[in-house]
C-alpha atoms as a PDB file:
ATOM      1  CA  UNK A   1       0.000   0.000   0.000  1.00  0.00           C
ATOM      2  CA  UNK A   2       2.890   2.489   0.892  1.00  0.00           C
ATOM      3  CA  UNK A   3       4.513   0.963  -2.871  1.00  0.00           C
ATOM      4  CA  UNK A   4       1.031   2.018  -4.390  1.00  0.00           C
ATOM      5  CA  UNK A   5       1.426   5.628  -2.621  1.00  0.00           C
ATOM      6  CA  UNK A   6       4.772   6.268  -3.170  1.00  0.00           C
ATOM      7  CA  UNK A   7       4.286   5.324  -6.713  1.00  0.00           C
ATOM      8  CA  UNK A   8       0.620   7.468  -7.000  1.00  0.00           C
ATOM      9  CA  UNK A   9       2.885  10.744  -5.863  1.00  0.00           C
ATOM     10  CA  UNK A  10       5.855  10.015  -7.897  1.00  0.00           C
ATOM     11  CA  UNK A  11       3.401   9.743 -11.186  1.00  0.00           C
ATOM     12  CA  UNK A  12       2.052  12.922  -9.852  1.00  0.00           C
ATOM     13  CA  UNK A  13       4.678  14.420  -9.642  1.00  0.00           C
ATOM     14  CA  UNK A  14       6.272  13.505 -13.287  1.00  0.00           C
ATOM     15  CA  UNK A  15       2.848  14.618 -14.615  1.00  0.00           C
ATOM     16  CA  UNK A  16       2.955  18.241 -13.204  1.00  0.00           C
ATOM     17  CA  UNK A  17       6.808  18.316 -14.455  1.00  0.00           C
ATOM     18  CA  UNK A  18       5.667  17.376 -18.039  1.00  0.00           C
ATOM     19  CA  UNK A  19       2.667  19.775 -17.551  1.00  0.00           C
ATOM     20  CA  UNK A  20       4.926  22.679 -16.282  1.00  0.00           C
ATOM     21  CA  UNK A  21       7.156  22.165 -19.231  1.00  0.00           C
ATOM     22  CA  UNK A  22       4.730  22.339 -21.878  1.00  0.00           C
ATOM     23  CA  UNK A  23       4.197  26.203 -21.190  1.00  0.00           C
ATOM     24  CA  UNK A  24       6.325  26.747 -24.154  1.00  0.00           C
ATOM     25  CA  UNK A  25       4.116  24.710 -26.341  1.00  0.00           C
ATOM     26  CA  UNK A  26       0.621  26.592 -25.136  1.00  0.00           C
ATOM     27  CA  UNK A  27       2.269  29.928 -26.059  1.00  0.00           C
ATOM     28  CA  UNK A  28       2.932  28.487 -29.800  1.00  0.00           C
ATOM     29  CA  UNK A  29      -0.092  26.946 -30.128  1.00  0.00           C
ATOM     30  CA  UNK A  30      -1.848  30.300 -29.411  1.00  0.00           C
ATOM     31  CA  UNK A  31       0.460  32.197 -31.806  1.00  0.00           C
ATOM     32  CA  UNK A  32      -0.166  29.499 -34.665  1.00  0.00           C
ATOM     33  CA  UNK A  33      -3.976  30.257 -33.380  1.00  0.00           C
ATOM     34  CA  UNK A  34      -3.672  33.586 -34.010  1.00  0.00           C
ATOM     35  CA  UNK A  35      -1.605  33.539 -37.160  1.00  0.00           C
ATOM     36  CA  UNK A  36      -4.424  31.341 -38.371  1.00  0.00           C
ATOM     37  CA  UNK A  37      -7.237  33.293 -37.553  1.00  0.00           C
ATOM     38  CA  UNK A  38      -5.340  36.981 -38.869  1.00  0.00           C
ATOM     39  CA  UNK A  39      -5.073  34.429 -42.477  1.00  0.00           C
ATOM     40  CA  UNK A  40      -8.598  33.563 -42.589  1.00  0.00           C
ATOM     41  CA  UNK A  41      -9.816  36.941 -41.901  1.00  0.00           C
ATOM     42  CA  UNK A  42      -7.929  38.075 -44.613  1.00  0.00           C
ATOM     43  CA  UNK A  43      -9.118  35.669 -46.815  1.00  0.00           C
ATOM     44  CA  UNK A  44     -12.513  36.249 -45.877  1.00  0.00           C
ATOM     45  CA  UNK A  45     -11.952  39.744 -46.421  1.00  0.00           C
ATOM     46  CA  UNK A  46     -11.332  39.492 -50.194  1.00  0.00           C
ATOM     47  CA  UNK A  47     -14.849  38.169 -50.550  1.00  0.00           C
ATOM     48  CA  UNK A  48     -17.107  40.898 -51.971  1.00  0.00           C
ATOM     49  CA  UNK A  49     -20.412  40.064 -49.753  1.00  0.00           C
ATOM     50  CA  UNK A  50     -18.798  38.712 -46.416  1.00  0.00           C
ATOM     51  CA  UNK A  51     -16.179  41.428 -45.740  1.00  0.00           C
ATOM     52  CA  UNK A  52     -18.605  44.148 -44.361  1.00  0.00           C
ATOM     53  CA  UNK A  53     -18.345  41.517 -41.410  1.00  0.00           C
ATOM     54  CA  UNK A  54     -14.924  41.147 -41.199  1.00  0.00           C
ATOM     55  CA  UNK A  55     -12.862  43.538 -39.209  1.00  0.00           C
ATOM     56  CA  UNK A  56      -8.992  43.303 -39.341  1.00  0.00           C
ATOM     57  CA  UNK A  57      -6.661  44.265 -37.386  1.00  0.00           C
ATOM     58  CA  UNK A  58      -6.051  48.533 -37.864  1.00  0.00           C
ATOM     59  CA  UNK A  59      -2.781  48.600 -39.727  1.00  0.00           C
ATOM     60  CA  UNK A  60       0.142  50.215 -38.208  1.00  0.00           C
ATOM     61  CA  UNK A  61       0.802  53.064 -40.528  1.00  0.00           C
ATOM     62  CA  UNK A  62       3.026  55.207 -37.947  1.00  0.00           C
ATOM     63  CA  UNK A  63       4.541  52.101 -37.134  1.00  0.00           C
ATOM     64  CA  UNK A  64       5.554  51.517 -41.013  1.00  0.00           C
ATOM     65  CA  UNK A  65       6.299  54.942 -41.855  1.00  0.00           C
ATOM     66  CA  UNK A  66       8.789  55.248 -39.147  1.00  0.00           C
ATOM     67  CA  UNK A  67      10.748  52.132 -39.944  1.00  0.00           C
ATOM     68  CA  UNK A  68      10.611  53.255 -43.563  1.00  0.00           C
ATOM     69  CA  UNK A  69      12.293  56.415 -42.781  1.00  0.00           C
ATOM     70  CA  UNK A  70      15.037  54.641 -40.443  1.00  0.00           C
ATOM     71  CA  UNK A  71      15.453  52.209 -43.413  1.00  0.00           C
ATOM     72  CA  UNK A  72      16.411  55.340 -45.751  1.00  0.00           C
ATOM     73  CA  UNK A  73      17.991  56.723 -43.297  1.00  0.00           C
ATOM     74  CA  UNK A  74      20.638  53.434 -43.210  1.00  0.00           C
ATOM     75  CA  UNK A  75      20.765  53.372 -47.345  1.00  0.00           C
ATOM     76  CA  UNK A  76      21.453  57.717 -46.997  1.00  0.00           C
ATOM     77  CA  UNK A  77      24.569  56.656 -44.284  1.00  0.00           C
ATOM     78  CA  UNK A  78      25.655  53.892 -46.654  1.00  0.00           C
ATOM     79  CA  UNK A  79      25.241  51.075 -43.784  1.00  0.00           C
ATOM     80  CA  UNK A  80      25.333  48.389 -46.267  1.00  0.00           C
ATOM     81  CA  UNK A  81      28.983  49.366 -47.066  1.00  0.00           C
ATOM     82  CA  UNK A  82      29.894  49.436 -43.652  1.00  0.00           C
ATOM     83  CA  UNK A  83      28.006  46.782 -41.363  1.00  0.00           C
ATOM     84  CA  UNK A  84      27.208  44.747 -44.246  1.00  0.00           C
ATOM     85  CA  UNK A  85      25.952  41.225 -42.473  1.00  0.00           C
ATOM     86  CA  UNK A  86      23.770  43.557 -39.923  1.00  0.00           C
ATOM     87  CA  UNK A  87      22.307  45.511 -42.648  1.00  0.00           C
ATOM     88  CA  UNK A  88      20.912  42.331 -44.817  1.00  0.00           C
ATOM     89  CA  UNK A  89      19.221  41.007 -41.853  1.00  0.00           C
ATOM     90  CA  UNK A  90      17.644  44.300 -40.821  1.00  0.00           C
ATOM     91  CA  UNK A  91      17.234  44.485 -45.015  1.00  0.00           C
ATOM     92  CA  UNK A  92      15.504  41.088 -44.545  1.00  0.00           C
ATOM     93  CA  UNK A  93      13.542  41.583 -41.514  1.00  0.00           C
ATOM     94  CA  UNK A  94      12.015  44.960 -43.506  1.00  0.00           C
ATOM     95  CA  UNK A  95      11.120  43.102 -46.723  1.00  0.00           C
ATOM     96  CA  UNK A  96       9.276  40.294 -44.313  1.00  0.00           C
ATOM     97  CA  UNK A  97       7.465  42.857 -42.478  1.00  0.00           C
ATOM     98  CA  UNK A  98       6.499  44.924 -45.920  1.00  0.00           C
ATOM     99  CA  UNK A  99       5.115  41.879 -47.241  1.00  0.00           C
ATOM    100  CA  UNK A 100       3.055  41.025 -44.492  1.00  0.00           C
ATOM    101  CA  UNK A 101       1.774  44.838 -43.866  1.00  0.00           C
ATOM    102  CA  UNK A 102       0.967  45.117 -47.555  1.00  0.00           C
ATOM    103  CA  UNK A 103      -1.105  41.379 -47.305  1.00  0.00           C
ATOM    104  CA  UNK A 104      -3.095  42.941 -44.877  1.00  0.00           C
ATOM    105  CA  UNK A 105      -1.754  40.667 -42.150  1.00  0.00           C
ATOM    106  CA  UNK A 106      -1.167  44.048 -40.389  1.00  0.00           C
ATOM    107  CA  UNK A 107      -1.169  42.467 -36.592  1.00  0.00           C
ATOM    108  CA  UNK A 108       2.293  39.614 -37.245  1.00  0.00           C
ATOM    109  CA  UNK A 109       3.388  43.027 -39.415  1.00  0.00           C
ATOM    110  CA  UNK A 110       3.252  45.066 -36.384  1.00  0.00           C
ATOM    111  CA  UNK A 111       5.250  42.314 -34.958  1.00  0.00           C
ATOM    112  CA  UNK A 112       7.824  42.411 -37.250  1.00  0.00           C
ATOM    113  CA  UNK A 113       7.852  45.694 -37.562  1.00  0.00           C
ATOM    114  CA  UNK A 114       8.739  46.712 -34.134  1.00  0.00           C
ATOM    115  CA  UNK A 115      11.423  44.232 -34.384  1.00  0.00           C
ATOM    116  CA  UNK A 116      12.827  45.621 -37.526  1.00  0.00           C
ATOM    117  CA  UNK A 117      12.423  49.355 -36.178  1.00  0.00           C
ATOM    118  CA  UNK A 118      14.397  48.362 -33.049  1.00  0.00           C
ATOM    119  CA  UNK A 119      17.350  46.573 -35.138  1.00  0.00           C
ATOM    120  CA  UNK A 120      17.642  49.277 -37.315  1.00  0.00           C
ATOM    121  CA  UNK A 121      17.629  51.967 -34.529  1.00  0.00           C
ATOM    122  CA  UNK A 122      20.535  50.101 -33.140  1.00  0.00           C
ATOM    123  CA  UNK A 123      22.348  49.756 -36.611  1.00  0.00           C
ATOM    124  CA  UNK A 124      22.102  53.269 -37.507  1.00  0.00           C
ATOM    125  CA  UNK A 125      23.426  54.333 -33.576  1.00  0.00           C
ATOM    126  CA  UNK A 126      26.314  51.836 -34.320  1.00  0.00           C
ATOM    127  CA  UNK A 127      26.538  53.826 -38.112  1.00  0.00           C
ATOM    128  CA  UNK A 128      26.604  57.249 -36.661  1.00  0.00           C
ATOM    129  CA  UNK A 129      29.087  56.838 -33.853  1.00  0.00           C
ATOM    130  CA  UNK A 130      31.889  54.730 -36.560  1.00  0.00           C
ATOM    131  CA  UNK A 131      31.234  57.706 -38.959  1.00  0.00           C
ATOM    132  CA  UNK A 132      31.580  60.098 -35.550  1.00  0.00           C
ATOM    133  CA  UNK A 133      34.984  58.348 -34.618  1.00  0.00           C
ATOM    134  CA  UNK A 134      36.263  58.664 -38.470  1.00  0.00           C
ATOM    135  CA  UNK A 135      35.335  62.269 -38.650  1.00  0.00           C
ATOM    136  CA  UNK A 136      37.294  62.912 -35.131  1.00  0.00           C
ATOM    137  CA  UNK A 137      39.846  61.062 -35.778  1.00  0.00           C
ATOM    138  CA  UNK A 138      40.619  62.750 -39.523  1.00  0.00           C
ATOM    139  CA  UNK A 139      40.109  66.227 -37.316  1.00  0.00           C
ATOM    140  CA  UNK A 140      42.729  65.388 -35.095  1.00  0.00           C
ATOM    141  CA  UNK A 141      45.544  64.282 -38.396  1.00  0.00           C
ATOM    142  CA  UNK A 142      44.100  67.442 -39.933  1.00  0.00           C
ATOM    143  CA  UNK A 143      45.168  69.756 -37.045  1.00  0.00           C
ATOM    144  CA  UNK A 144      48.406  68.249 -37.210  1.00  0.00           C
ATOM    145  CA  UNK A 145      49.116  68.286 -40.511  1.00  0.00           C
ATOM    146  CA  UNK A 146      47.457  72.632 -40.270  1.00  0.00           C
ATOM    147  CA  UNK A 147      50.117  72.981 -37.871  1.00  0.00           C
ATOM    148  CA  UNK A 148      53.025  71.731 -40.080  1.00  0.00           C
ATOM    149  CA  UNK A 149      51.861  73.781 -43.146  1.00  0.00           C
ATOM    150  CA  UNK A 150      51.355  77.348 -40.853  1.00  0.00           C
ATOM    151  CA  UNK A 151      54.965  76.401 -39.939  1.00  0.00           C
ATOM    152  CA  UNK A 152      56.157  75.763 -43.647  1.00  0.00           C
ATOM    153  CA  UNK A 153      53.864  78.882 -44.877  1.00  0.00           C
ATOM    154  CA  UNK A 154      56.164  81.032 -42.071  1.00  0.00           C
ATOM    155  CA  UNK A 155      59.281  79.760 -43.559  1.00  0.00           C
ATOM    156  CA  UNK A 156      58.141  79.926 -47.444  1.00  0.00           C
ATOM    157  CA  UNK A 157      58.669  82.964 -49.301  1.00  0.00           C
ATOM    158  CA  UNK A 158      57.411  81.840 -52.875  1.00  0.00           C
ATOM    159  CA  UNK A 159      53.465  82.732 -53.715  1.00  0.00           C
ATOM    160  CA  UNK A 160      53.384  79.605 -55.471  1.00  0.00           C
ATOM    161  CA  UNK A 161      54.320  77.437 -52.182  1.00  0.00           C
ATOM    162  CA  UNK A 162      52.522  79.248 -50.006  1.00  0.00           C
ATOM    163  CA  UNK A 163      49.011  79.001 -52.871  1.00  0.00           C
ATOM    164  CA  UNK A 164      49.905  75.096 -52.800  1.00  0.00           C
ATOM    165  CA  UNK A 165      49.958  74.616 -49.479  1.00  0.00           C
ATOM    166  CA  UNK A 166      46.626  77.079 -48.303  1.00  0.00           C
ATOM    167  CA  UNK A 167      45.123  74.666 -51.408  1.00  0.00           C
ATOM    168  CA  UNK A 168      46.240  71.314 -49.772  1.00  0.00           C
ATOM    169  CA  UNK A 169      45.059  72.763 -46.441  1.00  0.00           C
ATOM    170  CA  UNK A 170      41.522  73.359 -48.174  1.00  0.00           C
ATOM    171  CA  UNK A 171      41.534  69.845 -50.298  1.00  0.00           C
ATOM    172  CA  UNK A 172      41.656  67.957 -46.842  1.00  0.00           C
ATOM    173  CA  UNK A 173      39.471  70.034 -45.394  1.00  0.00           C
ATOM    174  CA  UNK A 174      37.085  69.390 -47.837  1.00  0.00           C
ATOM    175  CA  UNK A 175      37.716  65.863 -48.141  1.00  0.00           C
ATOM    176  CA  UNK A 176      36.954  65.113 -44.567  1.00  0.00           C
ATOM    177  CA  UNK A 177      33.337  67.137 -45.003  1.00  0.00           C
ATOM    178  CA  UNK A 178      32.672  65.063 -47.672  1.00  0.00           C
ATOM    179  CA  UNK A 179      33.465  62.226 -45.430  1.00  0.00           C
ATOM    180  CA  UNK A 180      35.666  61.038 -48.072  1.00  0.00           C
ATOM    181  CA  UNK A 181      38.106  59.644 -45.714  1.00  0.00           C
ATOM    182  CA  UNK A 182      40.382  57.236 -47.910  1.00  0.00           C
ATOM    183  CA  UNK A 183      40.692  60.007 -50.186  1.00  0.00           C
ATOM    184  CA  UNK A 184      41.795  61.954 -46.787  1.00  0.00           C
ATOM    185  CA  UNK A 185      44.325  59.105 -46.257  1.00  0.00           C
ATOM    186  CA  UNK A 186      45.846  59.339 -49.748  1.00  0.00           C
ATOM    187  CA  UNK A 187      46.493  62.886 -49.484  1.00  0.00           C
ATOM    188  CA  UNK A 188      47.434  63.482 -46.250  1.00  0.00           C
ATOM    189  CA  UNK A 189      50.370  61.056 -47.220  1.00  0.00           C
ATOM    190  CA  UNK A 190      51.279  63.501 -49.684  1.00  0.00           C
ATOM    191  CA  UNK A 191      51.599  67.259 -48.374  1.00  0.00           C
ATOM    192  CA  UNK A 192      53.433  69.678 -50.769  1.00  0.00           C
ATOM    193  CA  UNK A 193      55.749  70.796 -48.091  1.00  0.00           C
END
């Protein structure tokens, strides 16, 4: 009888394990619930009589514009040529999420789109502060390099020197706010004094 007990609790026991782990399952059985519902309704939609009774999800227009803008934000500070791998899955993650807002599956496209809106937040932070470092970084060889040509222009007496120089001094200058930095490079290896 104490066998029978001991073997009643233990079964008990492994059965509110197994039904404590199985949380995981619930939660993707109601998203494939929901998925399937947000399909139908869509479908249902499309049909000429029955969608005056169908009401879908509002679509997240703020939500879209505002991860369309960060998206042409990344293309205007050239992420793909800098972060390449981070900006084809935020690239990826975008064309996903377009598809589904413009299939009227507008609640998973909310989804996605708050997850693409928050990866390409981060992306363009990361873009912003590289381009930040490369721009201090070329201000800091520039000053040099200004102080080494005010030094040659006090010791120069030709016109022509002193026009080359002031015109070297104005071609980095220029370089580095066109953010043209291995153009910057090139040049500053190459200073006409």
């Amino acid at each position: 009888m104490r066998i029978n007990k001991f073997k009643k609790l233990v079964s008990l026991f492994l059965i509110l394990i197994f039904l404590n782990s199985c949380s995981p399952l619930k939660s993707s059985s109601y998203e494939f619930k929901e998925r399937t519902i947000e399909k139908i309704k869509v479908l249902l939609s499309n049909i000429p009589y029955i969608k005056r009774y169908i009401t879908l999800y509002p679509a997240p227009k703020e939500l879209y514009n505002e991860t369309e803008n960060l998206m042409n934000e990344l293309k205007i500070y050239k992420a793909n040529e800098l972060f390449k791998d981070e900006y084809e899955k935020v690239l990826n993650a975008w064309e996903k999420a377009k598809e589904l807002y413009q299939g009227k599956y507008y609640k998973t496209a909310e989804k996605e789109l708050k997850k693409v809106n928050s990866m390409a937040k981060e992306l363009l932070e990361k873009v912003k502060a590289y381009k930040e470092s490369l721009r201090s970084s070329a201000l800091k060889r520039y000053k040099k390099m200004e102080e080494m040509a005010e030094e040659a222009l006090r010791n120069t007496k030709s016109e022509e020197k002193k026009l080359k120089i002031k015109l070297y001094l104005w071609k980095l200058r220029n370089l580095i706010d066109l953010e043209n930095y291995n153009e910057f490079e090139k040049e500053l290896q190459n200073p006409p004094f």
